[in-house]
N, C-alpha and C. Protein backbone atom coordinates (compact mmCIF):
# COMPACT_ATOMS: atom_id res chain seq x y z
N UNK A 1 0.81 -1.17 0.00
CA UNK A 1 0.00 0.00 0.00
C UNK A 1 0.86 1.24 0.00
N UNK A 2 0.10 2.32 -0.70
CA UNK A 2 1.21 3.72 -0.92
C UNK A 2 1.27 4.14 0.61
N UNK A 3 1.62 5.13 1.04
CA UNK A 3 1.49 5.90 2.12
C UNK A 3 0.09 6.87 2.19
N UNK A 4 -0.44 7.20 0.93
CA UNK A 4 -1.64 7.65 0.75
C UNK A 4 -2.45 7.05 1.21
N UNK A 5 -2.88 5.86 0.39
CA UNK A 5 -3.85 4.76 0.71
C UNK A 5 -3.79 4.83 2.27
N UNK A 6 -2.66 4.39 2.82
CA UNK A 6 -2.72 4.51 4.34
C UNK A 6 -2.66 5.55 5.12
N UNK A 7 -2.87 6.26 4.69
CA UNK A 7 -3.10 8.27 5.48
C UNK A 7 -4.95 8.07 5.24
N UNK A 8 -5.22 8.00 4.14
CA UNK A 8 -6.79 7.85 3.51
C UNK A 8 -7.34 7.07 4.71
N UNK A 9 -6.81 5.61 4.91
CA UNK A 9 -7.61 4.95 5.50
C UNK A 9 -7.14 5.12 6.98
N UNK A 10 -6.43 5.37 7.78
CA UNK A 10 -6.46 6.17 8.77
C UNK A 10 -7.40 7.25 9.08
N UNK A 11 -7.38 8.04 8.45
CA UNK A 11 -8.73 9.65 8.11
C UNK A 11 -10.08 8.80 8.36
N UNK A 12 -10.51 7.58 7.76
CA UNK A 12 -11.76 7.50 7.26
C UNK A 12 -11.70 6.77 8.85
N UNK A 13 -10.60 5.82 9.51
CA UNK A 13 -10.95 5.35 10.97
C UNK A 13 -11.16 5.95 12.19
N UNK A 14 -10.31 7.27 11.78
CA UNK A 14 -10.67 8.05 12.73
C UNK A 14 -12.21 9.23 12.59
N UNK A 15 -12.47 9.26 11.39
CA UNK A 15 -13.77 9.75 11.01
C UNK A 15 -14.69 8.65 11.51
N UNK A 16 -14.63 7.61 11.43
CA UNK A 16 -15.36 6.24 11.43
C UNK A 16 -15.98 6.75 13.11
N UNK A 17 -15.56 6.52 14.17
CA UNK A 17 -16.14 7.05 15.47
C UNK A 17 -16.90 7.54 15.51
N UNK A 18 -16.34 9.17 15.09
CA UNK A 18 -17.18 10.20 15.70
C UNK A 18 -18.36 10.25 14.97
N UNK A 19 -18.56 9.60 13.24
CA UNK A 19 -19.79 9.25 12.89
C UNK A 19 -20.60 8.42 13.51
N UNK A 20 -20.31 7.44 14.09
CA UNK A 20 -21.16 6.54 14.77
C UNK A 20 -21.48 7.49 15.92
N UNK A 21 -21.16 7.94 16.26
CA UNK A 21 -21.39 9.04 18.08
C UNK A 21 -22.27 9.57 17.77
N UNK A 22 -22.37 10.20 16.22
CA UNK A 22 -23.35 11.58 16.10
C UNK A 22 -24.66 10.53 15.47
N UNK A 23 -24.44 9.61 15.20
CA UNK A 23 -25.73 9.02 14.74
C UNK A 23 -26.14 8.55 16.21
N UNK A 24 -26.01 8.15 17.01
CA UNK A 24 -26.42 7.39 18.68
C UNK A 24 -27.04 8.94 19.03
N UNK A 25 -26.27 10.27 18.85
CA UNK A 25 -26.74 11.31 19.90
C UNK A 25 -28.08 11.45 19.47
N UNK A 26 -29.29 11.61 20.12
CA UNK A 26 -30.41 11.97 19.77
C UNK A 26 -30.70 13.41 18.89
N UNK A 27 -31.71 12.82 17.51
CA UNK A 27 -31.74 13.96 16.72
C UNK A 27 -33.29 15.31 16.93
N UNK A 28 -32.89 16.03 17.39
CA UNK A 28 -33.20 17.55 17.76
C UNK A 28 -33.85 18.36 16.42
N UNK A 29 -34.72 19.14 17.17
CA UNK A 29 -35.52 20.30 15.67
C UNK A 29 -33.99 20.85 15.11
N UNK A 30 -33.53 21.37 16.02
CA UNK A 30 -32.36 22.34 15.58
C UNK A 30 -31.59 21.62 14.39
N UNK A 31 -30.96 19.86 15.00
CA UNK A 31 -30.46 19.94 14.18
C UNK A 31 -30.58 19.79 12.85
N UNK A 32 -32.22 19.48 13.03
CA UNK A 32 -32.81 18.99 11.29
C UNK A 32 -32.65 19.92 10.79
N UNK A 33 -33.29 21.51 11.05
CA UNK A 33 -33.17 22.61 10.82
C UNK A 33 -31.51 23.47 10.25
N UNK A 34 -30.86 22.69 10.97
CA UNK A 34 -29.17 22.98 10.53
C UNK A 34 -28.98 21.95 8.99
N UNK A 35 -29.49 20.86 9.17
CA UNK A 35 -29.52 20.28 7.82
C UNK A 35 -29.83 20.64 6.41
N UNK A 36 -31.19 21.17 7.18
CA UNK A 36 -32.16 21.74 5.80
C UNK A 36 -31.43 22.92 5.34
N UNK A 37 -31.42 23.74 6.20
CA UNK A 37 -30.55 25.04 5.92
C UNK A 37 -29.15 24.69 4.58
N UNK A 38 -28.37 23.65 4.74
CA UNK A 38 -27.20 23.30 4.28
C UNK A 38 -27.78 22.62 2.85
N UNK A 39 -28.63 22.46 2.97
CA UNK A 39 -28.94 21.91 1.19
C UNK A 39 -28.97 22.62 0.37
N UNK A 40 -29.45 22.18 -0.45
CA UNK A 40 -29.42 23.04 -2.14
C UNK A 40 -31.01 22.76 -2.62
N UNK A 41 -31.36 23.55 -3.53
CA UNK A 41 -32.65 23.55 -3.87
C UNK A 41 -33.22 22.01 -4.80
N UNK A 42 -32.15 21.89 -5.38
CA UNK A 42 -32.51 19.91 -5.82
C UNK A 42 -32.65 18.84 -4.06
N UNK A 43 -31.87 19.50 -3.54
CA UNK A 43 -31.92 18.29 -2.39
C UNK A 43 -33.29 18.56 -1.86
N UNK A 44 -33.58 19.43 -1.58
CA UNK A 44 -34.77 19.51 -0.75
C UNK A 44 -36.12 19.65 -1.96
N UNK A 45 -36.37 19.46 -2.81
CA UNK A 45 -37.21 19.42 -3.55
C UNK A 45 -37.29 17.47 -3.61
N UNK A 46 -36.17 16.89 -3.31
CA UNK A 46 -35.82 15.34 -3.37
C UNK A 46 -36.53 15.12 -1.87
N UNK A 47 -36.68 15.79 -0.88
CA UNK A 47 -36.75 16.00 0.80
C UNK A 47 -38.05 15.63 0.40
N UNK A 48 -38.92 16.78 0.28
CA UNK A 48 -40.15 17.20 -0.23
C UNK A 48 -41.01 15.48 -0.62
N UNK A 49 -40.22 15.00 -2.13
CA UNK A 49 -40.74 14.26 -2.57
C UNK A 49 -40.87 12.66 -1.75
N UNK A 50 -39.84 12.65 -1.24
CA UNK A 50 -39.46 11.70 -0.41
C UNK A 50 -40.62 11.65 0.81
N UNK A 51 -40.54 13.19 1.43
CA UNK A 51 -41.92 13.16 2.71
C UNK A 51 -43.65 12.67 1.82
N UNK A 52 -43.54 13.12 1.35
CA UNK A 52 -44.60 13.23 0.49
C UNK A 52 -44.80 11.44 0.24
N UNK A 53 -43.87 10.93 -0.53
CA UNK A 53 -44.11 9.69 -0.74
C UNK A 53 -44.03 8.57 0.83
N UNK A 54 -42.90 9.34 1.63
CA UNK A 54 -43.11 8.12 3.34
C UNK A 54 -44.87 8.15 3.92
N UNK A 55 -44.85 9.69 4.04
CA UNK A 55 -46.03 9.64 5.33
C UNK A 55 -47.43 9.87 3.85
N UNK A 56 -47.58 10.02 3.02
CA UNK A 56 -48.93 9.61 2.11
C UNK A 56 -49.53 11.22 2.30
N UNK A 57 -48.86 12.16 2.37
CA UNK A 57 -49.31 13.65 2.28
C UNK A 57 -48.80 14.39 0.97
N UNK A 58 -49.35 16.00 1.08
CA UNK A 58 -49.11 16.41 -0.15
C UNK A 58 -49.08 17.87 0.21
N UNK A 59 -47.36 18.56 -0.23
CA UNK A 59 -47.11 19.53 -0.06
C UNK A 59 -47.43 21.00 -0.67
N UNK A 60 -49.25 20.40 -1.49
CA UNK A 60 -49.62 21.37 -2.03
C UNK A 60 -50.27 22.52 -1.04
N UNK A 61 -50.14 23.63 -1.59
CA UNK A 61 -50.69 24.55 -0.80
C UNK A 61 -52.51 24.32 -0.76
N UNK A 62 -53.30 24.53 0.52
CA UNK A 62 -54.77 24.16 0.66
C UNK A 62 -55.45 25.36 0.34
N UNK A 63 -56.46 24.90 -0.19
CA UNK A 63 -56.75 26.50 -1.06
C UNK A 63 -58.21 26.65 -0.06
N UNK A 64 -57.97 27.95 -0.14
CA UNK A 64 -59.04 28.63 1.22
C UNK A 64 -60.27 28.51 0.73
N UNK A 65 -61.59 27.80 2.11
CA UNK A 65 -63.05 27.98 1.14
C UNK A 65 -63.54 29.43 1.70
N UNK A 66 -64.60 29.35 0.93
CA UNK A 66 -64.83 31.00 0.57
C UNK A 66 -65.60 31.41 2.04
N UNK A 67 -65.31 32.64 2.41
CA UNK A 67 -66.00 33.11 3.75
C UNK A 67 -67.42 32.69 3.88
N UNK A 68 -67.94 32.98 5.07
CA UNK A 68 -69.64 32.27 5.20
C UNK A 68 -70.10 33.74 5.16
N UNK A 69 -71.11 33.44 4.38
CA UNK A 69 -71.84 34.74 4.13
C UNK A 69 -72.74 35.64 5.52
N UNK A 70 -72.55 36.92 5.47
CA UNK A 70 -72.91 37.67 6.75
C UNK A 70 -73.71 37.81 6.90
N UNK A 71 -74.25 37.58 8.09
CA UNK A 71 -76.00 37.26 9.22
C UNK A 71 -77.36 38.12 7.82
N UNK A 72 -76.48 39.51 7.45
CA UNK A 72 -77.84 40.21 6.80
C UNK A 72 -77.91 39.01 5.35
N UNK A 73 -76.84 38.77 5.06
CA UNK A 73 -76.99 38.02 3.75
C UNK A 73 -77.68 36.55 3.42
N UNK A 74 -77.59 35.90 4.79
CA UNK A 74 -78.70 34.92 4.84
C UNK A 74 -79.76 35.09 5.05
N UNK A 75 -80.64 36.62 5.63
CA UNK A 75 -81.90 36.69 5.93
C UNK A 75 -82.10 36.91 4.53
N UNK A 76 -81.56 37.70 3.59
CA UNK A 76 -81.47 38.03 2.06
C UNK A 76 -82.20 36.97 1.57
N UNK A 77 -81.03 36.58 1.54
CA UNK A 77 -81.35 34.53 0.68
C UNK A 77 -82.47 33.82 1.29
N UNK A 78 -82.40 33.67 2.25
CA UNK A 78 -83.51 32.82 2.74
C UNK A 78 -84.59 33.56 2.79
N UNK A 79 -85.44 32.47 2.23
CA UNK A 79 -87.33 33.28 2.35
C UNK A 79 -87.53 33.33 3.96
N UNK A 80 -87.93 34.62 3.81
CA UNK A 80 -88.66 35.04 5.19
C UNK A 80 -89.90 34.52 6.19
N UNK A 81 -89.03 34.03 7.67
CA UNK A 81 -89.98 32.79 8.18
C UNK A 81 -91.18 33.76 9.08
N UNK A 82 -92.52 33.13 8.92
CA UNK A 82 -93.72 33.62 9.33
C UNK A 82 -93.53 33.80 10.61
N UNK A 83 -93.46 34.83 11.31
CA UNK A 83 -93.69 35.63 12.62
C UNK A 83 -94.73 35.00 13.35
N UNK A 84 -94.75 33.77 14.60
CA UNK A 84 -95.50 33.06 15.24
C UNK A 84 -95.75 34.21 16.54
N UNK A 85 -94.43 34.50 17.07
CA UNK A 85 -95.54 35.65 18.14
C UNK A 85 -95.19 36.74 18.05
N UNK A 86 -96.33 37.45 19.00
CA UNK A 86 -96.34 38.97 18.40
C UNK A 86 -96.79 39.90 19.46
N UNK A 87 -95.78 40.85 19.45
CA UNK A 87 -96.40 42.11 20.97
C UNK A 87 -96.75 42.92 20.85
N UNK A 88 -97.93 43.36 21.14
CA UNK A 88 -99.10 44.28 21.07
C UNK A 88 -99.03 45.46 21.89
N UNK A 89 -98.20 46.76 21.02
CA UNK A 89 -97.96 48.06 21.81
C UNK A 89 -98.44 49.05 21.63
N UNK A 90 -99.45 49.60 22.79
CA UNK A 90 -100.04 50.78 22.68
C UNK A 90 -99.24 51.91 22.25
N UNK A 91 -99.14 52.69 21.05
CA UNK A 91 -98.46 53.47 20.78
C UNK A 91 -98.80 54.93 20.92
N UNK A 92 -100.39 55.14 21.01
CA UNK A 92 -100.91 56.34 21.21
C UNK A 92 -102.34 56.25 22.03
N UNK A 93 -102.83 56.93 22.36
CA UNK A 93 -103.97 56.60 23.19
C UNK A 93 -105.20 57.24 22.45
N UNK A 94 -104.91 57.98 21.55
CA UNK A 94 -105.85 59.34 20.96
C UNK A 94 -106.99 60.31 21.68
N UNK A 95 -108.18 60.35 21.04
CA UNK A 95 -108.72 61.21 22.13
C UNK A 95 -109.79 60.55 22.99
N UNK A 96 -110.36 59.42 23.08
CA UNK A 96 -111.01 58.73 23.83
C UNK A 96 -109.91 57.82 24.99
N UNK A 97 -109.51 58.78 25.76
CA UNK A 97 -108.97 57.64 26.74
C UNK A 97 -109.53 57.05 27.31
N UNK A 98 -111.17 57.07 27.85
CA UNK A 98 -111.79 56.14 28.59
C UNK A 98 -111.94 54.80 28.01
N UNK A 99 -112.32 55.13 27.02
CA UNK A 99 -112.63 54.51 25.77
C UNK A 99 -111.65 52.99 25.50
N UNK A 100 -110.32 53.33 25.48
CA UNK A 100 -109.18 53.11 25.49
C UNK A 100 -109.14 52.11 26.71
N UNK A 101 -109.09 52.73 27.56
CA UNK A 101 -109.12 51.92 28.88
C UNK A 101 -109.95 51.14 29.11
N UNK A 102 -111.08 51.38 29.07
CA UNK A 102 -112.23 49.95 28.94
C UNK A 102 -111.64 48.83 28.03
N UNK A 103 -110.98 49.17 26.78
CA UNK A 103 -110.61 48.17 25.75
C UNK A 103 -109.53 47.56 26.38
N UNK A 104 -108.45 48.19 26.88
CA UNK A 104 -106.96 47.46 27.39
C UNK A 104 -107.70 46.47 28.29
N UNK A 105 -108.50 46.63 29.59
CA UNK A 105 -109.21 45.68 30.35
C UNK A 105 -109.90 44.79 29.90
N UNK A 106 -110.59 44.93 28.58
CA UNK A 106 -111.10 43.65 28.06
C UNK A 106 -110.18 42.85 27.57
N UNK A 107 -109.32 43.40 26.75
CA UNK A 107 -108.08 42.18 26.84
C UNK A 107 -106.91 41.93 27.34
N UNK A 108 -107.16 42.25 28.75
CA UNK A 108 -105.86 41.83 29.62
C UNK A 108 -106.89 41.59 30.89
N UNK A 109 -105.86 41.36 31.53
CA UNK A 109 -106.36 40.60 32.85
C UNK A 109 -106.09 42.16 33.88
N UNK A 110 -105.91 43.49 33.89
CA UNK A 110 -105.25 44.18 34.91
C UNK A 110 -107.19 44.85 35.09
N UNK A 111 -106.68 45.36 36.54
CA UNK A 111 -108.06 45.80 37.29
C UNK A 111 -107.83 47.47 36.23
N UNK A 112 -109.20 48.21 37.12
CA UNK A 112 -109.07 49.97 36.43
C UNK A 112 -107.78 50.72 36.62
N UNK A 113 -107.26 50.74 37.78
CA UNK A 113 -106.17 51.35 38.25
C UNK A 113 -104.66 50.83 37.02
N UNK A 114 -104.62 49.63 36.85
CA UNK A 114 -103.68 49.44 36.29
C UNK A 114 -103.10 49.50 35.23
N UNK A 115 -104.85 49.31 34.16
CA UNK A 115 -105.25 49.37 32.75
C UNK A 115 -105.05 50.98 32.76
N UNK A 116 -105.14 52.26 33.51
CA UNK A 116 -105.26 53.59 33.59
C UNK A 116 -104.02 54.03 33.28
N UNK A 117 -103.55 53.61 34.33
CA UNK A 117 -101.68 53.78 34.62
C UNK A 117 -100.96 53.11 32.79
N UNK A 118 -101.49 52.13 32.28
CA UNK A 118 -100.98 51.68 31.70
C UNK A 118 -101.21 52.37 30.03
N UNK A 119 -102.40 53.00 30.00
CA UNK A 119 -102.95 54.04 28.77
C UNK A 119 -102.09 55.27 29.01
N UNK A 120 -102.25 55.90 30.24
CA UNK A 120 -101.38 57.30 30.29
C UNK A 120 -100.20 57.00 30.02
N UNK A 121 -99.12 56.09 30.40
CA UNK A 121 -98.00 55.87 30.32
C UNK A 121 -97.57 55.66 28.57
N UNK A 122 -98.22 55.62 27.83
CA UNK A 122 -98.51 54.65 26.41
C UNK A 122 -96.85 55.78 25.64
N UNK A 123 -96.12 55.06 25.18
CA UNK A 123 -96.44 53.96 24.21
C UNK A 123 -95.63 52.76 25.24
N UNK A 124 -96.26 51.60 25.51
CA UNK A 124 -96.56 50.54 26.52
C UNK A 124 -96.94 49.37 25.98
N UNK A 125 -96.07 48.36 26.09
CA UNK A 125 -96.66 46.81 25.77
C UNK A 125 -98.04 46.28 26.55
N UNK A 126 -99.14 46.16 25.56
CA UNK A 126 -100.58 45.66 26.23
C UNK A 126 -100.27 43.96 26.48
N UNK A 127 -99.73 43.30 25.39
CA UNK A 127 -99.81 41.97 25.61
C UNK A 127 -98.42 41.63 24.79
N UNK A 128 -97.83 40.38 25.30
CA UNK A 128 -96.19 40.29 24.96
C UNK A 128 -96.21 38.27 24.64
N UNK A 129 -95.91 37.99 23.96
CA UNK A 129 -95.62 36.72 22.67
C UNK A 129 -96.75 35.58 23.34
N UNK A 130 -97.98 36.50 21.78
CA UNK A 130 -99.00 36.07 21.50
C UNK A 130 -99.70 35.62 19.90
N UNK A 131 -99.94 35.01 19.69
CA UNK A 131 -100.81 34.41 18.45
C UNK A 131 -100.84 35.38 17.46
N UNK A 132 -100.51 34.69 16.38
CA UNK A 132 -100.79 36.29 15.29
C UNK A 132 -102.80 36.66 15.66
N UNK A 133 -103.63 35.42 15.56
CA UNK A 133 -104.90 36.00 15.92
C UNK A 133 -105.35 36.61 17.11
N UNK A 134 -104.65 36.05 18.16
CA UNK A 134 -104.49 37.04 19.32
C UNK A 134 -104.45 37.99 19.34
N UNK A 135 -102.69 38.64 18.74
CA UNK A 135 -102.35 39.91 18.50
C UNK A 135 -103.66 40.70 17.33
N UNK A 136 -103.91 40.19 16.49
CA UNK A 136 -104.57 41.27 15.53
C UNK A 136 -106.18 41.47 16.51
N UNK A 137 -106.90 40.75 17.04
CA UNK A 137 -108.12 40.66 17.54
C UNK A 137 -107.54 42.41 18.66
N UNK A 138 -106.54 41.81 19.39
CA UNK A 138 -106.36 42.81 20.47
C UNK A 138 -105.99 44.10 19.02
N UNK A 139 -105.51 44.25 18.88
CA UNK A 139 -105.28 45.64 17.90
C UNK A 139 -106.34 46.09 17.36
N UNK A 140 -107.53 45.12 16.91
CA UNK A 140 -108.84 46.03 16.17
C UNK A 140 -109.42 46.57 17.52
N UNK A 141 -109.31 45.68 18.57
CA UNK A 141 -110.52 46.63 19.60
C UNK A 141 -109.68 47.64 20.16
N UNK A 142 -108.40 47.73 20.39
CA UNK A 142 -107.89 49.14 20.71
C UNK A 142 -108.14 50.16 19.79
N UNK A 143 -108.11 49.76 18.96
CA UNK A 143 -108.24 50.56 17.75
C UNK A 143 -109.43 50.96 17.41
N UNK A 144 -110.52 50.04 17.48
CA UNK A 144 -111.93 50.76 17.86
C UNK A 144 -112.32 51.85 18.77
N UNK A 145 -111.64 51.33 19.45
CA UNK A 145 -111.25 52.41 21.07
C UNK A 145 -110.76 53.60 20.51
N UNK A 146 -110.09 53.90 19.79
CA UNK A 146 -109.66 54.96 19.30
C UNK A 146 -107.57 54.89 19.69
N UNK A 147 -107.08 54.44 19.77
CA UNK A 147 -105.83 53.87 20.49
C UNK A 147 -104.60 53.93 18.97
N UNK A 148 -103.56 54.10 18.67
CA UNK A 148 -103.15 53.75 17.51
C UNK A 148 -102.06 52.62 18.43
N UNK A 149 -102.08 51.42 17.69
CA UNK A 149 -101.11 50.15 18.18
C UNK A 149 -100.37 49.66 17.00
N UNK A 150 -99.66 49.00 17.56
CA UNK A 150 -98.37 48.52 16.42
C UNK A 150 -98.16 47.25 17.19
N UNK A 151 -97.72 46.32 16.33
CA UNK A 151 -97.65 45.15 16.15
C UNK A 151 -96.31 44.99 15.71
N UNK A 152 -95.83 43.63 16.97
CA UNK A 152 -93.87 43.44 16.07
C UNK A 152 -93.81 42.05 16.49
């Protein structure tokens, strides 16, 4: 053997160790990260293909689904659902307040004093989540009464 050959293979025995050491030391983010860093754009495009083919994934970018459309934009779209109850608010009393007041007592349950208090005070909820026929029955007789009411 030359003296080369045997300098060479000396180098590679004493390299021979400390490779085995660094493969036993446990491998760390950092040092993958020191790896990746040290490649070249073929190696890691080979990285890429390689992950891609071990774990059965795909390094395409996920393409965004489209925002959910905003609260006013679904009442938009969607047909408008039938209003089951409904509150019946004295909005004006006009010029028959007695009038008025006899009517609030026929359709509520409150004595004179309360039905009174409850006309002067107006504009005032008479009756609160009731029947659409409920609600409209109570609105014609206030309204007979002379009363202007609104309905929501």
């Amino acid at each position: 053997m030359s003296s080369e050959a045997k300098s060479e293979k000396a180098t590679t025995r004493a390299r021979a160790p400390s490779a085995a050491r660094k493969s036993t030391e446990p491998l760390t983010k950092n040092r993958i990260l020191d790896a990746i860093k040290n490649m070249t754009v073929v190696e890691l495009a080979d990285l890429v293909k390689a992950l891609e083919a071990e774990f059965g994934v795909s390094a395409a970018p996920v393409i965004a689904a489209p925002a959910p459309a905003a609260p006013g934009e679904l009442a938009e779209a969607a047909p408008a659902e039938e209003q089951t109850e409904f509150t019946v608010i004295l909005k004006e009393i006009g010029e028959k307040k007695i009038e008025v007041i006899k009517a609030v007592r026929e359709v509520t349950t409150l004595g004179l004093k309360q039905a009174k208090d409850l006309v002067e005070a107006a504009p005032q909820v008479v009756k609160e989540k009731v029947g659409k026929e409920e609600a409209t029955t109570t609105k014609q007789k206030l309204e007979a009464a002379g009363a202007v009411v609104e309905l929501t």
